[in-house]
Protein backbone atom coordinates (compact mmCIF):
# COMPACT_ATOMS: atom_id res chain seq x y z
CA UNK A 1 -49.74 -169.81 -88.51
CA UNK A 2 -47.41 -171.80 -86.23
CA UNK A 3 -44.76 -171.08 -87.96
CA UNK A 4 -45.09 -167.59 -87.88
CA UNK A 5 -45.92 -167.37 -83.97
CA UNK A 6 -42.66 -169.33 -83.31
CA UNK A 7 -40.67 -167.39 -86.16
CA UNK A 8 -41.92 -164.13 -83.89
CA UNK A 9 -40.97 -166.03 -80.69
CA UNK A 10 -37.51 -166.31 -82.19
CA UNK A 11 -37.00 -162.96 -82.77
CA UNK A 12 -38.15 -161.88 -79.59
CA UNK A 13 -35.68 -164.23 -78.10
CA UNK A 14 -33.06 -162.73 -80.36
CA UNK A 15 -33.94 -159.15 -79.24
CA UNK A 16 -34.54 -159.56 -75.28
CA UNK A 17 -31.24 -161.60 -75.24
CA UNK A 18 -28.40 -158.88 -74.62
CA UNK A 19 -25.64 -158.10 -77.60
CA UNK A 20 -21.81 -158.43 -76.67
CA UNK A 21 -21.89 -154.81 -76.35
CA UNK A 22 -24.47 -154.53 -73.45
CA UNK A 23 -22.23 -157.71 -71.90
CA UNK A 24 -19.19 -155.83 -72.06
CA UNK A 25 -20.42 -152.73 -71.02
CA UNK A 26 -21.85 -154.45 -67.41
CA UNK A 27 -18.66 -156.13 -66.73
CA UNK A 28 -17.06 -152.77 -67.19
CA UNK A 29 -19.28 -151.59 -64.66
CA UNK A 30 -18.87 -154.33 -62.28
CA UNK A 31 -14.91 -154.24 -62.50
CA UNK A 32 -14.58 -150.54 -61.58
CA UNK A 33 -17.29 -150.73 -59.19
CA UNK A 34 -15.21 -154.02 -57.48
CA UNK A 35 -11.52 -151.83 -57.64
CA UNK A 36 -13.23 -148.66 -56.27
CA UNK A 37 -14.48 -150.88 -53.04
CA UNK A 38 -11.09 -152.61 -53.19
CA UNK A 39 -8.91 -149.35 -53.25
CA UNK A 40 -11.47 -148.09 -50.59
CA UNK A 41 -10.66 -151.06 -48.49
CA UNK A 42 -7.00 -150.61 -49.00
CA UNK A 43 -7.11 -146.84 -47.91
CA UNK A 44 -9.29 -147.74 -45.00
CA UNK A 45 -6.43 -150.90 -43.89
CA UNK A 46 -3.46 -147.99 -44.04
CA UNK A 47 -5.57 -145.25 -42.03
CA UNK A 48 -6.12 -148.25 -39.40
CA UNK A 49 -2.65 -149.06 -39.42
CA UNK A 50 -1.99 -145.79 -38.56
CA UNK A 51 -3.78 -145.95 -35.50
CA UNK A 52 -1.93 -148.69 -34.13
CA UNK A 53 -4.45 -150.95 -35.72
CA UNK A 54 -1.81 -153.80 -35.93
CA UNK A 55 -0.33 -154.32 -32.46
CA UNK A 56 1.54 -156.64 -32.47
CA UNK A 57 5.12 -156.48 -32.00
CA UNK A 58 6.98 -153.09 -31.42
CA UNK A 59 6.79 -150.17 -33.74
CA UNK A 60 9.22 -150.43 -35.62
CA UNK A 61 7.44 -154.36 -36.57
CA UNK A 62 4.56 -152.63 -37.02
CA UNK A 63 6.00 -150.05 -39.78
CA UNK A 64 7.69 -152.81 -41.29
CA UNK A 65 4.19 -154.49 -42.30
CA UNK A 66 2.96 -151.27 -44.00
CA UNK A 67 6.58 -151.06 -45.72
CA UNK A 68 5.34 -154.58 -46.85
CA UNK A 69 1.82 -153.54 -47.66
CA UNK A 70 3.63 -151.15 -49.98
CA UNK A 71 5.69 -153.37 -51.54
CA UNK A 72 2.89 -156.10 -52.09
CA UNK A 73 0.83 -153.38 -53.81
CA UNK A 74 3.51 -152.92 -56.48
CA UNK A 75 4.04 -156.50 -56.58
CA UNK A 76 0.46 -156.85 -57.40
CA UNK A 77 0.66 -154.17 -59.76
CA UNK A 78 3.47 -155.63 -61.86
CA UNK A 79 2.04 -159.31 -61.94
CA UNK A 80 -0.79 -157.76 -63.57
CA UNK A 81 0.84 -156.15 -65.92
CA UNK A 82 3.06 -158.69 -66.56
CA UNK A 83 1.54 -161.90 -66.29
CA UNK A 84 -2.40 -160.97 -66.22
CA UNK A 85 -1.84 -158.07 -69.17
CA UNK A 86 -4.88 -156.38 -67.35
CA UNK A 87 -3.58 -152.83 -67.09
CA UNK A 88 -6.65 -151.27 -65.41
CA UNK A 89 -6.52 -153.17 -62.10
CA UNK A 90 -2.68 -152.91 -62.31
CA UNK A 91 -2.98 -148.91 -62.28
CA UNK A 92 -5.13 -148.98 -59.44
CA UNK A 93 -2.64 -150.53 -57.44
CA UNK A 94 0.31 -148.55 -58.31
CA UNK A 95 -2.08 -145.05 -57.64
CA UNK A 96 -3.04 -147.17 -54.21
CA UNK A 97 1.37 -147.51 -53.95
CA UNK A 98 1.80 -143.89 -54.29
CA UNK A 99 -0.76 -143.24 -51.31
CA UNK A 100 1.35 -145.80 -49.02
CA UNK A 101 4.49 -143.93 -49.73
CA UNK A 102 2.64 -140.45 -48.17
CA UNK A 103 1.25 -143.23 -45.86
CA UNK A 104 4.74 -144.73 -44.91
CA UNK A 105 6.59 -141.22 -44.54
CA UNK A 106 3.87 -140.05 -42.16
CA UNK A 107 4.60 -142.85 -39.51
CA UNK A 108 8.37 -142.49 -40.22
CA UNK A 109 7.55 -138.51 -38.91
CA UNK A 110 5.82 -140.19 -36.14
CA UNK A 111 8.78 -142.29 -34.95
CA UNK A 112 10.88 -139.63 -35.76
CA UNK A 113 9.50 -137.34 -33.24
CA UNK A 114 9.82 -139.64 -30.64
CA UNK A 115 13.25 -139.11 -30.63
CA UNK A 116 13.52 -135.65 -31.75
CA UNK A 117 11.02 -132.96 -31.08
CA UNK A 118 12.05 -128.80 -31.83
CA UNK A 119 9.04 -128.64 -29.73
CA UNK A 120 7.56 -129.32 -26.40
CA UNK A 121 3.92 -131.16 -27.75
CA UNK A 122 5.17 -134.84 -27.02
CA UNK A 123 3.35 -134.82 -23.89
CA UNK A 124 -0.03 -133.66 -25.31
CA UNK A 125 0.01 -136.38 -27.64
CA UNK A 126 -2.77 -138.75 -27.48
CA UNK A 127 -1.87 -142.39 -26.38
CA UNK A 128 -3.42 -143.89 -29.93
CA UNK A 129 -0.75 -141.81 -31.94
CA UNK A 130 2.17 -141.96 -30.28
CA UNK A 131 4.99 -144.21 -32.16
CA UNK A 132 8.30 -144.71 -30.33
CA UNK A 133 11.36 -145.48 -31.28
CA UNK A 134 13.03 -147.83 -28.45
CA UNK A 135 16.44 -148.20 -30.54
CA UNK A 136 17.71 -145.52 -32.45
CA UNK A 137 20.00 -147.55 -33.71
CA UNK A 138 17.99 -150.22 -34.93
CA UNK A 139 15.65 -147.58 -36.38
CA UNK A 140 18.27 -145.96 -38.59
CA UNK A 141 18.87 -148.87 -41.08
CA UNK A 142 15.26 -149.47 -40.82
CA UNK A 143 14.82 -145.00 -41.86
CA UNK A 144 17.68 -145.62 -44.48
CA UNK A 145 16.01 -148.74 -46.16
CA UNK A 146 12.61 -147.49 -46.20
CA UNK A 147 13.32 -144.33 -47.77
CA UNK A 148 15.22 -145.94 -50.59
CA UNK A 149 12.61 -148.52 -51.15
CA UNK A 150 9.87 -145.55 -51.22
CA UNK A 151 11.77 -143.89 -53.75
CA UNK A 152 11.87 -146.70 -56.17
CA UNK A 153 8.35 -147.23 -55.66
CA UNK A 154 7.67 -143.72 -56.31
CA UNK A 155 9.55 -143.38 -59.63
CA UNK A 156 8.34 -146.71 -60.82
CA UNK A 157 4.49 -145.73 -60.28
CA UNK A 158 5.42 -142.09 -61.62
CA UNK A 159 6.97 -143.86 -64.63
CA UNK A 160 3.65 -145.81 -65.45
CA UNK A 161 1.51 -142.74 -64.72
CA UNK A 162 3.31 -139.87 -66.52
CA UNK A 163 6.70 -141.01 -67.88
CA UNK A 164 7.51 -137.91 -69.43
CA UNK A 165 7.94 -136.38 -66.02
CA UNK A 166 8.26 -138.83 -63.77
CA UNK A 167 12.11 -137.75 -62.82
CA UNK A 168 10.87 -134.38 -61.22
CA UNK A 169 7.77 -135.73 -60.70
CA UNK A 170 9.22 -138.10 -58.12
CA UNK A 171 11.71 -135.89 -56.96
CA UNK A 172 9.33 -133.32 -56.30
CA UNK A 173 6.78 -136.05 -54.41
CA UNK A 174 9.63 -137.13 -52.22
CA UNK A 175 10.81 -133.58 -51.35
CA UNK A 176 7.47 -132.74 -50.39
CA UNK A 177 6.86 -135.69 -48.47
CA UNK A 178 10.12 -135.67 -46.63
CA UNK A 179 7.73 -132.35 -44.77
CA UNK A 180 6.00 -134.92 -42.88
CA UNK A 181 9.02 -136.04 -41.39
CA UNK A 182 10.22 -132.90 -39.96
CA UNK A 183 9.86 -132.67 -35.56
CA UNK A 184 7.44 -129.73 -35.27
CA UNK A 185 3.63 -130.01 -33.64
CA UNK A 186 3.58 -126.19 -33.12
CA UNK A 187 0.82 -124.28 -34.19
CA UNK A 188 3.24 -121.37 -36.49
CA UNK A 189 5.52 -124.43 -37.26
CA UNK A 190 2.26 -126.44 -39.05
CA UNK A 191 1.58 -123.34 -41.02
CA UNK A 192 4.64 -121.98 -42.05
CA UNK A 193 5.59 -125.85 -43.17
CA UNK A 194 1.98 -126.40 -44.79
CA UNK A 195 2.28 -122.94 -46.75
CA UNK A 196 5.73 -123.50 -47.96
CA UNK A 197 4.47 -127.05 -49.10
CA UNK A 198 1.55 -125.97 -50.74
CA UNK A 199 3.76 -123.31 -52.60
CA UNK A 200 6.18 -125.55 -53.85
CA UNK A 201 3.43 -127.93 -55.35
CA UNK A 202 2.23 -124.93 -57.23
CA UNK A 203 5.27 -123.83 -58.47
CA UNK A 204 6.33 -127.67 -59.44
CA UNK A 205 2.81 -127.91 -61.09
CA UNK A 206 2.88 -125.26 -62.89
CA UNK A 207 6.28 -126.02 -64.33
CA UNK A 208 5.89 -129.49 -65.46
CA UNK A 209 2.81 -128.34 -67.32
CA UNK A 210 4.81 -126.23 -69.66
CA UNK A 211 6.89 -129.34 -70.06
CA UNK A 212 6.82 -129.39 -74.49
CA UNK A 213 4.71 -131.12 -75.79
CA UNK A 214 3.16 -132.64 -72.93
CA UNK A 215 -0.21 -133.96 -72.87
CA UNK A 216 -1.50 -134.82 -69.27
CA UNK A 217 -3.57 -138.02 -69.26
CA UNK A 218 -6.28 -138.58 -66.35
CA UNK A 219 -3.33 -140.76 -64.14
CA UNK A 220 -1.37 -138.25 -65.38
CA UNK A 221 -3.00 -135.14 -64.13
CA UNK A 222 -3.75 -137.84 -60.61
CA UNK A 223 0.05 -137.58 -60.37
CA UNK A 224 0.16 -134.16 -59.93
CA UNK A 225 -2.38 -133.68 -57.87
CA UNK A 226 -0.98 -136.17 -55.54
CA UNK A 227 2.20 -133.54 -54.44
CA UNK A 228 -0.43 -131.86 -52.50
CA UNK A 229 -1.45 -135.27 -50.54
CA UNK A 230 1.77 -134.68 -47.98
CA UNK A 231 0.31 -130.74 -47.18
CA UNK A 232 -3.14 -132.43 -46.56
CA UNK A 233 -1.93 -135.37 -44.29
CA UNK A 234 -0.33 -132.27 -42.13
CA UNK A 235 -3.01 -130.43 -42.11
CA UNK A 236 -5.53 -132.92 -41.25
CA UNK A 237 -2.93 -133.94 -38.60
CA UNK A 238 -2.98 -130.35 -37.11
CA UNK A 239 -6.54 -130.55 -37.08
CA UNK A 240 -6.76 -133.71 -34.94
CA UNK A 241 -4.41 -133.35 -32.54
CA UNK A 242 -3.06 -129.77 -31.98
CA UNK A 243 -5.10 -127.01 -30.12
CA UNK A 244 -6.87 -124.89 -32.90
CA UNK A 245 -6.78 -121.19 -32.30
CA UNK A 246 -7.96 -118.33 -35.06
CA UNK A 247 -4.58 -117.44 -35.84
CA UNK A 248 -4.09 -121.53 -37.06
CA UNK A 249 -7.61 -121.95 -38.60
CA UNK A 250 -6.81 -118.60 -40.35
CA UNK A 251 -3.58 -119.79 -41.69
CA UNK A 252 -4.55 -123.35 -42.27
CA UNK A 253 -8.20 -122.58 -44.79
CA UNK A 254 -6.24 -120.03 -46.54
CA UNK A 255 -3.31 -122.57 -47.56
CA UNK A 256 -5.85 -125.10 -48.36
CA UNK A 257 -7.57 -122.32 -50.44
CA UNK A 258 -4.40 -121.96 -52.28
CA UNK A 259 -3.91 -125.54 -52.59
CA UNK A 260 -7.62 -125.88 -53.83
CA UNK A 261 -7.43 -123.08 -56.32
CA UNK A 262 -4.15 -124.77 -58.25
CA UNK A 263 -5.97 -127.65 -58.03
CA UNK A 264 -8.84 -127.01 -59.60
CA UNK A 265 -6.94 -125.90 -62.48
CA UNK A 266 -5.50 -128.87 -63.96
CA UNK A 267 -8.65 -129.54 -65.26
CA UNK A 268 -9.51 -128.91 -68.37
CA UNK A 269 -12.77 -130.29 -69.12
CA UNK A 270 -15.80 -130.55 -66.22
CA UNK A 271 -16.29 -133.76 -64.47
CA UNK A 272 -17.15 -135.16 -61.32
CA UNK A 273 -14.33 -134.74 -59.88
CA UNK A 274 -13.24 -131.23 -61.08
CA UNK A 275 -16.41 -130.06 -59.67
CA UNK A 276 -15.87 -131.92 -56.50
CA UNK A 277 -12.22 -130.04 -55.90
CA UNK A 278 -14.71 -126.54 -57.15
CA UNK A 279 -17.38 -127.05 -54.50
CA UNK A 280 -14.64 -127.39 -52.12
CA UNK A 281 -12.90 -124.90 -53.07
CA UNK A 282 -15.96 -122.29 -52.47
CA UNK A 283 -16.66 -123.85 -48.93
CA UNK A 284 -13.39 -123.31 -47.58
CA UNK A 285 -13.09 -119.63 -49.24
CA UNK A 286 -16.05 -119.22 -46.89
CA UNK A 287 -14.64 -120.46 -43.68
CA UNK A 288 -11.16 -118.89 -44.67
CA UNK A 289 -13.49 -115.70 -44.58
CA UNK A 290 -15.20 -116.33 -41.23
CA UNK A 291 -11.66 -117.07 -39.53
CA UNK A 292 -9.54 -113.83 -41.40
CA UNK A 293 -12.39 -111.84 -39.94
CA UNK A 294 -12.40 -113.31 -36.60
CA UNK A 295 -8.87 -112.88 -36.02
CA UNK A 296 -9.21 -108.89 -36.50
CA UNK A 297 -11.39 -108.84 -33.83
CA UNK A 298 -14.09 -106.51 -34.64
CA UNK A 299 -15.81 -105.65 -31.36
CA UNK A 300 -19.16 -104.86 -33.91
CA UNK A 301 -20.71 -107.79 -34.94
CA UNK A 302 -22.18 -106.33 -37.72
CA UNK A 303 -19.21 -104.61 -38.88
CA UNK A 304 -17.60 -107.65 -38.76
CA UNK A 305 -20.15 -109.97 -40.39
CA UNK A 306 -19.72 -106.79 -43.39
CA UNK A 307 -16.17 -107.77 -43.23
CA UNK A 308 -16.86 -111.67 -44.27
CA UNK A 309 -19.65 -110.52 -46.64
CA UNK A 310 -16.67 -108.39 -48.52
CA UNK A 311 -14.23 -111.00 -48.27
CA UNK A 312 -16.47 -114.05 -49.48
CA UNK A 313 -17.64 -111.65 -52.49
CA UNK A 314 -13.96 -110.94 -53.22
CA UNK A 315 -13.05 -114.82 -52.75
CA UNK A 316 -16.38 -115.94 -55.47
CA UNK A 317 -14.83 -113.62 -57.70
CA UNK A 318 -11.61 -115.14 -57.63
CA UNK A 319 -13.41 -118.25 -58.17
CA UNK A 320 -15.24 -117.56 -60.95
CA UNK A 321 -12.62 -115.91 -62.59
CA UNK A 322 -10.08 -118.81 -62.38
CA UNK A 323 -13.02 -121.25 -63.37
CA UNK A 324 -14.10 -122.57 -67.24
CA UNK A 325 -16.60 -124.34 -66.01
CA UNK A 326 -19.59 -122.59 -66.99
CA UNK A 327 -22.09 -124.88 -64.97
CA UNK A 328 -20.56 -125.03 -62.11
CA UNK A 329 -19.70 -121.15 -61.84
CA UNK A 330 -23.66 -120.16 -62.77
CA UNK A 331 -24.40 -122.71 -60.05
CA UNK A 332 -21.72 -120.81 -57.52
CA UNK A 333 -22.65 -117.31 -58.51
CA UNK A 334 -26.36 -118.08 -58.32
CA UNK A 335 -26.87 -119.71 -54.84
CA UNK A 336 -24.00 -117.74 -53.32
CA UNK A 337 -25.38 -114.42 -54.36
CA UNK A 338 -29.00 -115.64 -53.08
CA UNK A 339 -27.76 -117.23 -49.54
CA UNK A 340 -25.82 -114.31 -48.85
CA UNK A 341 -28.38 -111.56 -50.05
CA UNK A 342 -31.52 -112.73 -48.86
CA UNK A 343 -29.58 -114.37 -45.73
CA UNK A 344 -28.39 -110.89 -45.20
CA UNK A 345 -31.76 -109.52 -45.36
CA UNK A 346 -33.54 -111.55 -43.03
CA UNK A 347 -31.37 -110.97 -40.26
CA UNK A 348 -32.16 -107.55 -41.02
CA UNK A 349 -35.52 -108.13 -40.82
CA UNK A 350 -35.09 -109.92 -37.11
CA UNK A 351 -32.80 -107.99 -35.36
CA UNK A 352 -34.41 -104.50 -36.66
CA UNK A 353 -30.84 -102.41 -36.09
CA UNK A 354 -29.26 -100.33 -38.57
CA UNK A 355 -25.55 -101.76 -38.84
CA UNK A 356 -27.37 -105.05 -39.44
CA UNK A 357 -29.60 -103.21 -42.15
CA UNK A 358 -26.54 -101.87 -43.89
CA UNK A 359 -25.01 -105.39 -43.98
CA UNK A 360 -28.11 -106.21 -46.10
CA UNK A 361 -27.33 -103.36 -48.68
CA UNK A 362 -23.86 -104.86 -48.61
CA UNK A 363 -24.29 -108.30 -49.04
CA UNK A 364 -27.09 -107.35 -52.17
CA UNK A 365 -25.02 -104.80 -53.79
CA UNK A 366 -22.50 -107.87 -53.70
CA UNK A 367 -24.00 -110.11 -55.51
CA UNK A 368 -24.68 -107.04 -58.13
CA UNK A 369 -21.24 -106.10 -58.16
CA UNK A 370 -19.68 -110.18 -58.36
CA UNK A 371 -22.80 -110.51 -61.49
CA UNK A 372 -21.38 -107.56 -63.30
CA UNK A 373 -17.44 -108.41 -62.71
CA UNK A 374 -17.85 -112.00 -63.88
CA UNK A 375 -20.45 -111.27 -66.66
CA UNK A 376 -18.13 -113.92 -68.78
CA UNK A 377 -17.63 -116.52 -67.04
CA UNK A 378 -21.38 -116.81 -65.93
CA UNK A 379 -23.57 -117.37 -69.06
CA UNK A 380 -26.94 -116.84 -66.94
CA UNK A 381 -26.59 -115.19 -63.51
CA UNK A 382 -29.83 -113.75 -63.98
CA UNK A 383 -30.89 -115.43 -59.95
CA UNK A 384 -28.02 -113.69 -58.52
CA UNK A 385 -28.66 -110.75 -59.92
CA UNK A 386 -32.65 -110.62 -59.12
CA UNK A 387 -31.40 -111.78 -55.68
CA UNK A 388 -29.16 -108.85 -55.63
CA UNK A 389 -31.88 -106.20 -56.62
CA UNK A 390 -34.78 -107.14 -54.18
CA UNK A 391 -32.79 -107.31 -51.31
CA UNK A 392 -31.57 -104.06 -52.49
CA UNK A 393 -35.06 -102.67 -52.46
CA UNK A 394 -35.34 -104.46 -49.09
CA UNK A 395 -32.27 -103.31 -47.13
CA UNK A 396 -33.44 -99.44 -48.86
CA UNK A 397 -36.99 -100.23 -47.75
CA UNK A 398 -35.51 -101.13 -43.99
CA UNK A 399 -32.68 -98.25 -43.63
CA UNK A 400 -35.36 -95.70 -45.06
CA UNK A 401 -38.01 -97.53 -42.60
CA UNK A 402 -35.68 -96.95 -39.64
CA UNK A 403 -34.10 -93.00 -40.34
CA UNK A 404 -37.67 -92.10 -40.02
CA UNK A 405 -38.28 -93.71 -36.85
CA UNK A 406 -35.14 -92.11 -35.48
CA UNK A 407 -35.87 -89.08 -37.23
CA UNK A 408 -39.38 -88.47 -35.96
CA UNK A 409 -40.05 -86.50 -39.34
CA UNK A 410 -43.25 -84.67 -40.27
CA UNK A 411 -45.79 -85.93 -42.89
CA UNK A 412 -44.69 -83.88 -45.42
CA UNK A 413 -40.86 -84.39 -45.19
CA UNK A 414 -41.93 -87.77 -45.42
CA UNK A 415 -43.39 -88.13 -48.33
CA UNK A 416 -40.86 -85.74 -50.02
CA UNK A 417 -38.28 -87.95 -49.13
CA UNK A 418 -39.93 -91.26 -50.55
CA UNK A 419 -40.74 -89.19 -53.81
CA UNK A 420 -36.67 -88.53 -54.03
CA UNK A 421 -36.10 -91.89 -53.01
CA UNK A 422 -38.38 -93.58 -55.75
CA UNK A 423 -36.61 -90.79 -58.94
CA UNK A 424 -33.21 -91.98 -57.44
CA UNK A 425 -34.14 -95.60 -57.26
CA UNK A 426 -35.41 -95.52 -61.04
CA UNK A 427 -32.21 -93.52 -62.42
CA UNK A 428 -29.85 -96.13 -61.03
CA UNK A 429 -32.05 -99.10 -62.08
CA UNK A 430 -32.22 -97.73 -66.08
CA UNK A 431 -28.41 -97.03 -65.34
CA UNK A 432 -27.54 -100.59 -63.67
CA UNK A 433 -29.86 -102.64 -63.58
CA UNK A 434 -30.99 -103.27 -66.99
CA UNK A 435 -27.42 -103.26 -67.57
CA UNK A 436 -26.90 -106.04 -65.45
CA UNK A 437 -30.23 -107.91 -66.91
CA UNK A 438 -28.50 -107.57 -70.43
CA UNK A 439 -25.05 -108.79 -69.30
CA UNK A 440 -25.34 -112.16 -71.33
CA UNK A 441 -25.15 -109.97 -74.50
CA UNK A 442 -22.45 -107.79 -73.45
């Protein structure tokens, strides 16, 4: 009996104990948990830096230690290649490289401008971003050698990343990051140089992924996305220290829409981050909206609030369009079409006036209208499209509610009218709406 109580105490030893699998599989965890703090830490030490977080010395010492951060990273990198043969942790540091090269042109812009400026916004620089250049002559060898040293550091990253294309690759990355160092703070210089950057990562995008033959691993398709880093640094820039007006906040969410959209379509398969770049995507459609409206002006706010309903309908239908992700689009259909119907509707409801009544109709015959254009792409849209039909039988309900009130109408006109109303509303519901309930099996 012993023996059988301790052969069972063995075995339960054997099974609690974990297999080399389990072991493996929780160091795995604990590495990339330990290089995603790391690279956060890294990222965080470079946005410090460029905040004059190291101060001592002039600036020109100061850029000099990030131009040495950059080169210790791909030190770093290559010793574990080379020496360590771990080539995880070495990929993380030539990725974190790449970032200190966008890092180490946007502080060479900032010295730059010191000296030249093709505009007058020196002087409404804040004190904690201004870098200055004392000796333009000691500052060019410093430009020269920098610029060569980013370019090797570029190519050689590229090279690990995508090798196939990391010529134009790093060609292309060094064009577009030679944008930061051009002298303009205006508000039409920022856009014009933000759209033409974002265009030309589109077009270089889209023509090294017809490169034969190529097949895009995940650093890979992290390299390409990267050429739009140098538009977002200017942007965010903008953002921070210019003086935002409608015509820039216009300009600026519709580039980054742009930027978003050819984003969002290097990926293939649905992850994490491909819905990350999606739901970011969809909330800057909707502020590109609010601002494209705003800057026309519309004296009627609920003529122009019909105006963004319109344009964010015509926006998620881009989206969806553009998007194989069929989780994430029944997810964007279905609480876009909801928030904006029933949102609609219940300001409606509140403020009691007509124009806002017909803004309801329009924002619920929207969400009918995206349902039925995007039928496949969405494999179950069937909240957006309830959404859609009772605030249409709402907004009806409310307009029909106040051309009675206006029209003082007797009780017998009244009650013709709701009996027309009702045979109308049933035609176009056997017409369209059990069309739009049967749209998975069209």
């Amino acid at each position: 009996m012993n023996s059988i109580d301790s052969q069972a105490i063995d075995r339960s030893m054997v099974t609690s104990k974990p297999s080399v699998f389990e072991a493996l599989l929780r160091v795995t965890s604990l590495s990339q948990v330990l290089r995603f703090i790391g690279a956060c830490a890294v990222i965080a030490s470079m946005s410090l830096f460029m905040f004059k977080g190291w101060s001592e010395g002039n600036d020109i010492s100061r850029y000099l230690k990030l131009l040495a951060q950059t080169g210790l990273l791909t030190g770093v990198g290559l010793l574990l290649t080379f020496v360590v043969k771990e080539v995880k942790g070495a990929r993380v540091f030539f990725g974190l490289s790449l970032f200190s090269v966008v890092a180490n042109f946007t502080i060479l812009g900032a010295l730059t401008y010191s000296m030249v400026q093709w505009d007058g916004h020196l002087a409404n620089y804040p004190s904690v971003m201004q870098w200055v250049v004392v000796d333009p002559m000691m500052f060019l060898p410093v430009f020269c050698g920098a610029l060569v040293a980013l370019s090797l550091v570029a190519y050689f990253s590229f090279s690990i990343f995508a090798r196939r294309i990391a010529g134009p690759l790093t060609l292309g990355f060094l064009v577009l990051s030679s944008a930061l160092l051009i002298p303009v703070r205006s508000s039409l210089g920022v856009c014009l140089i933000v759209g033409v950057s974002i265009l030309a990562a589109v077009l270089l995008v889209k023509r090294l992924r017809a490169t034969e033959n190529l097949v895009l691993t995940l650093e890979g398709k992290a390299s390409l996305a990267i050429l739009f880093l140098p538009a977002a640094i200017i942007l965010i820039r903008a953002l921070s220290l210019y003086h935002v007006d409608a015509v820039m906040m216009a300009c600026l969410s519709g580039l980054a829409y742009v930027a978003l959209r050819a984003l969002s379509q290097l990926f293939n398969t649905p992850n994490v981050v491909s819905r990350t770049v999606r739901i970011f995507h969809a909330l800057t459609g909707l502020v590109f909206a609010f601002w494209a409206v705003d800057l026309l002006s519309i004296g009627h706010e609920a003529l122009a609030f019909a105006g963004f309903l319109a344009l964010s309908y015509g926006l998620l239908i881009d989206q969806l369009k553009g998007s194989n992700d069929a989780v994430w689009n029944t997810w964007n259909l279905n609480v876009t079409g909801f928030i904006l119907a029933f949102g609609a509707l219940w300001i409606a409801i509140l403020d009691g006036g007509m124009g806002w009544q017909l803004c309801a109709l329009v924002a619920a015959v929207g969400s009918l209208v995206a349902s039925w254009l995007t039928r496949g792409q969405v494999p179950n849209n069937q909240v957006a499209v309830l959404s859609g039909k009772i605030a249409t039988f709402g907004a009806l309900a409310l307009l029909l509610i106040e051309v009675v009130q206006v029209a003082d109408l007797s009780n017998w006109m009244l009650i013709g009218i709701v009996g027309v109303t009702l045979i109308l509303g049933a035609s176009l519901y056997e017409r369209f709406g059990l069309r739009l309930s049967g749209s998975k099996s069209d």
